[in-house]
PDB file of N, CA and C in Angstrom:
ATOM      1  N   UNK A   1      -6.917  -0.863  -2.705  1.00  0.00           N
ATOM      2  CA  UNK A   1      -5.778   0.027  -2.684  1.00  0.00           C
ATOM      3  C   UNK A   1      -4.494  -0.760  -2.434  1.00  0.00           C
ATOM      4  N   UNK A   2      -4.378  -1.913  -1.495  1.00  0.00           N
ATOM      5  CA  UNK A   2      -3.384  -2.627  -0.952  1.00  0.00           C
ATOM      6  C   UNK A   2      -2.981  -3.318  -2.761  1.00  0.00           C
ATOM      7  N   UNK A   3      -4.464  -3.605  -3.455  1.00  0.00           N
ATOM      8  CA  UNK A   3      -3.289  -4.603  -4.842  1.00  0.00           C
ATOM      9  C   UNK A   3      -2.413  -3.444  -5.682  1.00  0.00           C
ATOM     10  N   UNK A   4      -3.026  -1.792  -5.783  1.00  0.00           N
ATOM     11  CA  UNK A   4      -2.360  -0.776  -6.306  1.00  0.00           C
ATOM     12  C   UNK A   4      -0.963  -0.863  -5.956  1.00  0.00           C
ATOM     13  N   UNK A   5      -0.646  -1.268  -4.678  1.00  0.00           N
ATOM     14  CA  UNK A   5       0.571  -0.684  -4.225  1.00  0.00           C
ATOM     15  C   UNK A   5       1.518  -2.396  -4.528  1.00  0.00           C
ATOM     16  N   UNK A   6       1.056  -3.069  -4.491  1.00  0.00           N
ATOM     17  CA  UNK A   6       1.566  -4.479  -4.954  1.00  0.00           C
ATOM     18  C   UNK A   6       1.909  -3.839  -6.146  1.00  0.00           C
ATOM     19  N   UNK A   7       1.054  -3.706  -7.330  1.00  0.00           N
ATOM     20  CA  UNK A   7       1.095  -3.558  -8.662  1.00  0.00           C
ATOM     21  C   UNK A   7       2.530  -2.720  -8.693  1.00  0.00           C
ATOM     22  N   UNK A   8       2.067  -1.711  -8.083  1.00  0.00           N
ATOM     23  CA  UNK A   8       3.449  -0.594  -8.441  1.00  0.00           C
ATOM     24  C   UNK A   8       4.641  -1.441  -7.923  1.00  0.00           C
ATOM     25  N   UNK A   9       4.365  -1.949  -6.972  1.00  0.00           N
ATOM     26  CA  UNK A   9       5.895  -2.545  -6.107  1.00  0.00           C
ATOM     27  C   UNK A   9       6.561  -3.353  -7.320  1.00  0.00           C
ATOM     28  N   UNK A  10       5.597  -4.438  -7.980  1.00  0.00           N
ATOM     29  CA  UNK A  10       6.425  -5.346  -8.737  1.00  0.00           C
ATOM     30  C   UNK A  10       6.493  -4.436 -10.255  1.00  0.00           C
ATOM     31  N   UNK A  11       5.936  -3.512 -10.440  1.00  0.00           N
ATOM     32  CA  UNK A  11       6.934  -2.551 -11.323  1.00  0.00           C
ATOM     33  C   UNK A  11       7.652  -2.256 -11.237  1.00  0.00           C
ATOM     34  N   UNK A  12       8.288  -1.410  -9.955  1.00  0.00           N
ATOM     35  CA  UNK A  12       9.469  -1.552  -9.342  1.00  0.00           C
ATOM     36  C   UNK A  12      10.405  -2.026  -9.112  1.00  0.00           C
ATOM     37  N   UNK A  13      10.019  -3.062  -9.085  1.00  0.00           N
ATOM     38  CA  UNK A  13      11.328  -4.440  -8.868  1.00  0.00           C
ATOM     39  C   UNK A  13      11.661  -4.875 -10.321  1.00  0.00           C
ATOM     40  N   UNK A  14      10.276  -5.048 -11.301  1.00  0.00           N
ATOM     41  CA  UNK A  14      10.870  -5.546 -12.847  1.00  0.00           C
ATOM     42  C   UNK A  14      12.138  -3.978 -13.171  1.00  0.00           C
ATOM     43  N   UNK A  15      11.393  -3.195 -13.150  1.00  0.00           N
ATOM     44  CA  UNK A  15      12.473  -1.925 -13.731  1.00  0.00           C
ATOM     45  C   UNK A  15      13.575  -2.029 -12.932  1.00  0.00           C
ATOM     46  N   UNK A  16      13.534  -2.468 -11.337  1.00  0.00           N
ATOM     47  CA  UNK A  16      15.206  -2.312 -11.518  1.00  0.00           C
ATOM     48  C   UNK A  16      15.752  -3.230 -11.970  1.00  0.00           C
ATOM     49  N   UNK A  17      15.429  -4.791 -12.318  1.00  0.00           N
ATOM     50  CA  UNK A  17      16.079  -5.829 -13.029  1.00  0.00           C
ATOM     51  C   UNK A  17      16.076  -5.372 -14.012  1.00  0.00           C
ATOM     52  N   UNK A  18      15.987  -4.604 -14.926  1.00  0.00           N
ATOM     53  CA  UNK A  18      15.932  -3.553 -16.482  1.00  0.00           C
ATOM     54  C   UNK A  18      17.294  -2.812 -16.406  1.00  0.00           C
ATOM     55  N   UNK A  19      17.392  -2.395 -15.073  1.00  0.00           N
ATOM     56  CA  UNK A  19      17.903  -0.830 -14.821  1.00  0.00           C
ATOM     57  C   UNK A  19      17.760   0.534 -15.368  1.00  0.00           C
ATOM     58  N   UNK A  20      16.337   0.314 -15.075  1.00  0.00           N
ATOM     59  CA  UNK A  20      15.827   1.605 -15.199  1.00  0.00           C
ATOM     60  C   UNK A  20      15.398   1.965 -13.369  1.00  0.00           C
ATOM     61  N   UNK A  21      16.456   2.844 -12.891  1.00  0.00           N
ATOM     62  CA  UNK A  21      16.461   3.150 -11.704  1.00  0.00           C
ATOM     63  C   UNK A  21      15.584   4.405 -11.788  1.00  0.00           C
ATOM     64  N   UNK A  22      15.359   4.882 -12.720  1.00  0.00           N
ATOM     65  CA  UNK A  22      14.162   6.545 -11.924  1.00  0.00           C
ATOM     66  C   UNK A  22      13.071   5.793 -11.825  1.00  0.00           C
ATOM     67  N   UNK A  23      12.567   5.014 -12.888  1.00  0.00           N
ATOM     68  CA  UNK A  23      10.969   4.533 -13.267  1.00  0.00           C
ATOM     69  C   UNK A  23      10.746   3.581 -11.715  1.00  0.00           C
ATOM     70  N   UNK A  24      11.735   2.766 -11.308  1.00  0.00           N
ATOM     71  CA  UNK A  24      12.035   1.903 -10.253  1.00  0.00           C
ATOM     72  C   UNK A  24      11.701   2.719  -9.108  1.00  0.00           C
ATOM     73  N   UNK A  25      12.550   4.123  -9.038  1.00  0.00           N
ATOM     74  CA  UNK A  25      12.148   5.079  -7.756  1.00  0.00           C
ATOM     75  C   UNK A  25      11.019   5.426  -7.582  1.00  0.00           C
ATOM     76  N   UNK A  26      10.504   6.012  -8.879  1.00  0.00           N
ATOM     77  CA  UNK A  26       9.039   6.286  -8.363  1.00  0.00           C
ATOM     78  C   UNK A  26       8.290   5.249  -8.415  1.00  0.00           C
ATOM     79  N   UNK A  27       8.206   4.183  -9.024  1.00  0.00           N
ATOM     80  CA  UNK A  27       6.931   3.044  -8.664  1.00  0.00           C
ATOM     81  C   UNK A  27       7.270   2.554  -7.213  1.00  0.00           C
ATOM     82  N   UNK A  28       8.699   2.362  -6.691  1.00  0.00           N
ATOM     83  CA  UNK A  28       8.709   2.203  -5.436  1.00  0.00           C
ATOM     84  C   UNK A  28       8.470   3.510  -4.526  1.00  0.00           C
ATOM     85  N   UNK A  29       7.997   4.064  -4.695  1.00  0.00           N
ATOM     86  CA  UNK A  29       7.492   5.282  -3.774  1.00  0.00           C
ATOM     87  C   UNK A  29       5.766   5.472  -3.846  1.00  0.00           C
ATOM     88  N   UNK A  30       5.423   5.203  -4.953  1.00  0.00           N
ATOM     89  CA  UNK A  30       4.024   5.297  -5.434  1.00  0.00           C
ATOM     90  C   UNK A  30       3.856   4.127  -4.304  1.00  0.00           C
ATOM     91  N   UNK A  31       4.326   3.000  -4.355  1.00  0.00           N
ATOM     92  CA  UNK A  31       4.026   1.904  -4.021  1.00  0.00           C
ATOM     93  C   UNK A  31       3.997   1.908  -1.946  1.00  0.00           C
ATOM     94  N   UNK A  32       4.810   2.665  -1.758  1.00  0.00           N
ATOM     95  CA  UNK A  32       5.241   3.003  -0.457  1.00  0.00           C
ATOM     96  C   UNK A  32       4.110   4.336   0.157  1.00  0.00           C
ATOM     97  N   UNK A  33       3.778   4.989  -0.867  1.00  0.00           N
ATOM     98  CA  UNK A  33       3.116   6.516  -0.651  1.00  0.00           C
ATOM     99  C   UNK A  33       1.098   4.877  -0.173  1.00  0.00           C
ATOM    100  N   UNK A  34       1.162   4.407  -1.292  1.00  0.00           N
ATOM    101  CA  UNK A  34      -0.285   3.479  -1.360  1.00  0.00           C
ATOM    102  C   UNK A  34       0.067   2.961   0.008  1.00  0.00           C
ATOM    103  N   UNK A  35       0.796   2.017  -0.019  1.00  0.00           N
ATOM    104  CA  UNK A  35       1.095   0.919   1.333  1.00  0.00           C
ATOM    105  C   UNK A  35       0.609   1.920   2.747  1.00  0.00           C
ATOM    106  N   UNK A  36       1.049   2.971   2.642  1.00  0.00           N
ATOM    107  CA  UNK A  36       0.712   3.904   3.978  1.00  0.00           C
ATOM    108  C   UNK A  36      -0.583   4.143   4.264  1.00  0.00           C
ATOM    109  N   UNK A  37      -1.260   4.468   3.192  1.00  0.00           N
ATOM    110  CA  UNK A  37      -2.739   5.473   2.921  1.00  0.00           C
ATOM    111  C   UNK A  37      -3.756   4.148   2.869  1.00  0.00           C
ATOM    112  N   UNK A  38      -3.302   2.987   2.930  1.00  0.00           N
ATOM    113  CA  UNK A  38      -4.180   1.294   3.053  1.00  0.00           C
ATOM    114  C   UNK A  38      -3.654   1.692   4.834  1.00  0.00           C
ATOM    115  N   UNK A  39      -2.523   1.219   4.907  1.00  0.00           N
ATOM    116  CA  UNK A  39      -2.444   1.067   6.799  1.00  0.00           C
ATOM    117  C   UNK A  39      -3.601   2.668   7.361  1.00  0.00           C
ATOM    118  N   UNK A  40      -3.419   3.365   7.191  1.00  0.00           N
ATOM    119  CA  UNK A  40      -4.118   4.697   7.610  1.00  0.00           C
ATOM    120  C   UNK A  40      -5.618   4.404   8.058  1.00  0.00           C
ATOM    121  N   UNK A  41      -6.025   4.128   6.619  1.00  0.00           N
ATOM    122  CA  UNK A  41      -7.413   3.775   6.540  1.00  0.00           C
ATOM    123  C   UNK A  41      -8.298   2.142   6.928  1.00  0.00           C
ATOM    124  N   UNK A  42      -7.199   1.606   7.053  1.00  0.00           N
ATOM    125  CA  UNK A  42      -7.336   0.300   7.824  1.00  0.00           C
ATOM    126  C   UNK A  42      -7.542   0.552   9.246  1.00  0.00           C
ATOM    127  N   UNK A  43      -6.406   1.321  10.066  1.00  0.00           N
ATOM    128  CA  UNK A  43      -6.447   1.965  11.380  1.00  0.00           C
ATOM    129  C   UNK A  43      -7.751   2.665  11.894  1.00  0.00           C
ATOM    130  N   UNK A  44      -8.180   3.525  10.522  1.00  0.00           N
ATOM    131  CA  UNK A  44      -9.156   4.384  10.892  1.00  0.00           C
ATOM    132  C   UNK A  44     -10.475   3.132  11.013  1.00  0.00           C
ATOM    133  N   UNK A  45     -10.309   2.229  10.629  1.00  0.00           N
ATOM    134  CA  UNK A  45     -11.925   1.495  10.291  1.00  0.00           C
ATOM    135  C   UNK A  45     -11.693   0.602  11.215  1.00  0.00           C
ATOM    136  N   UNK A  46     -10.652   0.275  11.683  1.00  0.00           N
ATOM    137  CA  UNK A  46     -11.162  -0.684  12.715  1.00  0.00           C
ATOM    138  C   UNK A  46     -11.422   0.062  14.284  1.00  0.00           C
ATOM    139  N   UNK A  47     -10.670   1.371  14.527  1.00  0.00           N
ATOM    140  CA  UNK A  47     -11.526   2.219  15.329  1.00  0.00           C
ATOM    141  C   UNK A  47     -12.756   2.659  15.202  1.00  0.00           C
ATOM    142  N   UNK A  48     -12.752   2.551  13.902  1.00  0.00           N
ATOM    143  CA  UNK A  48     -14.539   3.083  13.790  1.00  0.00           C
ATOM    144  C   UNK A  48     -15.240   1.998  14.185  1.00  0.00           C
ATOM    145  N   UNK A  49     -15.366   0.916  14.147  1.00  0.00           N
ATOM    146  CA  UNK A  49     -15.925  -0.589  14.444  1.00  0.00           C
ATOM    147  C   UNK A  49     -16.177  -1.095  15.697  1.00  0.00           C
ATOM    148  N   UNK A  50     -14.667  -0.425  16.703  1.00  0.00           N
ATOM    149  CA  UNK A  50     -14.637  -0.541  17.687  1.00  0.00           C
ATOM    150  C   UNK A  50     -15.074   0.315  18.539  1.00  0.00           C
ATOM    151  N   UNK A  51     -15.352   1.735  18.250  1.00  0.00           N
ATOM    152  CA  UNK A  51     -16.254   2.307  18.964  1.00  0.00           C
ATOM    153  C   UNK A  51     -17.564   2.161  19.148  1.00  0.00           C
ATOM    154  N   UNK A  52     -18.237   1.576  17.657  1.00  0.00           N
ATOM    155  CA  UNK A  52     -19.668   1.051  17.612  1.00  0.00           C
ATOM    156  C   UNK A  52     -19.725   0.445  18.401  1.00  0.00           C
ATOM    157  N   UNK A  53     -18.892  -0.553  19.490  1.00  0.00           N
ATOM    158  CA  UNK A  53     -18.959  -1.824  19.897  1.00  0.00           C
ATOM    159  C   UNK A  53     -18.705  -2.906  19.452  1.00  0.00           C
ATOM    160  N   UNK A  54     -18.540  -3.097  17.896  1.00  0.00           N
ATOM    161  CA  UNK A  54     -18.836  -4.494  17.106  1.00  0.00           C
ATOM    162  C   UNK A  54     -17.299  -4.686  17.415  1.00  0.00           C
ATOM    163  N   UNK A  55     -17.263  -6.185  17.733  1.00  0.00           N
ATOM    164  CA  UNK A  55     -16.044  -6.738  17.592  1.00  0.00           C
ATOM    165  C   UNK A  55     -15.161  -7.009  16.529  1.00  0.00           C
ATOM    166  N   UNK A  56     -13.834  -7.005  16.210  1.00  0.00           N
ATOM    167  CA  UNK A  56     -13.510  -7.552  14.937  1.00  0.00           C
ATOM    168  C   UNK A  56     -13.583  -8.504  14.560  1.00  0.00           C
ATOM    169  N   UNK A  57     -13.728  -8.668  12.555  1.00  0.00           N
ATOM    170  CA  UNK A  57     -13.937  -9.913  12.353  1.00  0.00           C
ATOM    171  C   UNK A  57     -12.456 -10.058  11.675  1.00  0.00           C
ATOM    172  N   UNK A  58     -12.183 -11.630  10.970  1.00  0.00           N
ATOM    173  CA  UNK A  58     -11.329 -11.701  11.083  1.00  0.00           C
ATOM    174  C   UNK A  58     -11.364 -12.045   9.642  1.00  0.00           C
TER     175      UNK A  58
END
């Protein structure tokens, strides 16, 4: 999910060197909406890990 939101980001960034600013808004939001929903579920799994007991790996 984390390369999805890469992907969109550097869509984002090529379209605004284009100037195409809507296509730019939403891939940078797609990209921002992904980036969140990776931290979320990252959060959620390393509590889950840590309640088992297992330590993190790295």
């Amino acid at each position: 999910m984390l390369s999805w939101a890469l992907t969109f980001l550097v869509i984002a960034i090529i379209a605004a060197l284009f100037g195409f600013t809507g296509i730019a808004g939403t891939a940078a939001s797609i990209a921002q909406i992904l980036f969140f929903i990776f931290l979320v579920l990252f959060v959620i799994a390393m509590v889950a890990r840590a309640v088992q007991g297992k330590p993190p790996t790295l």
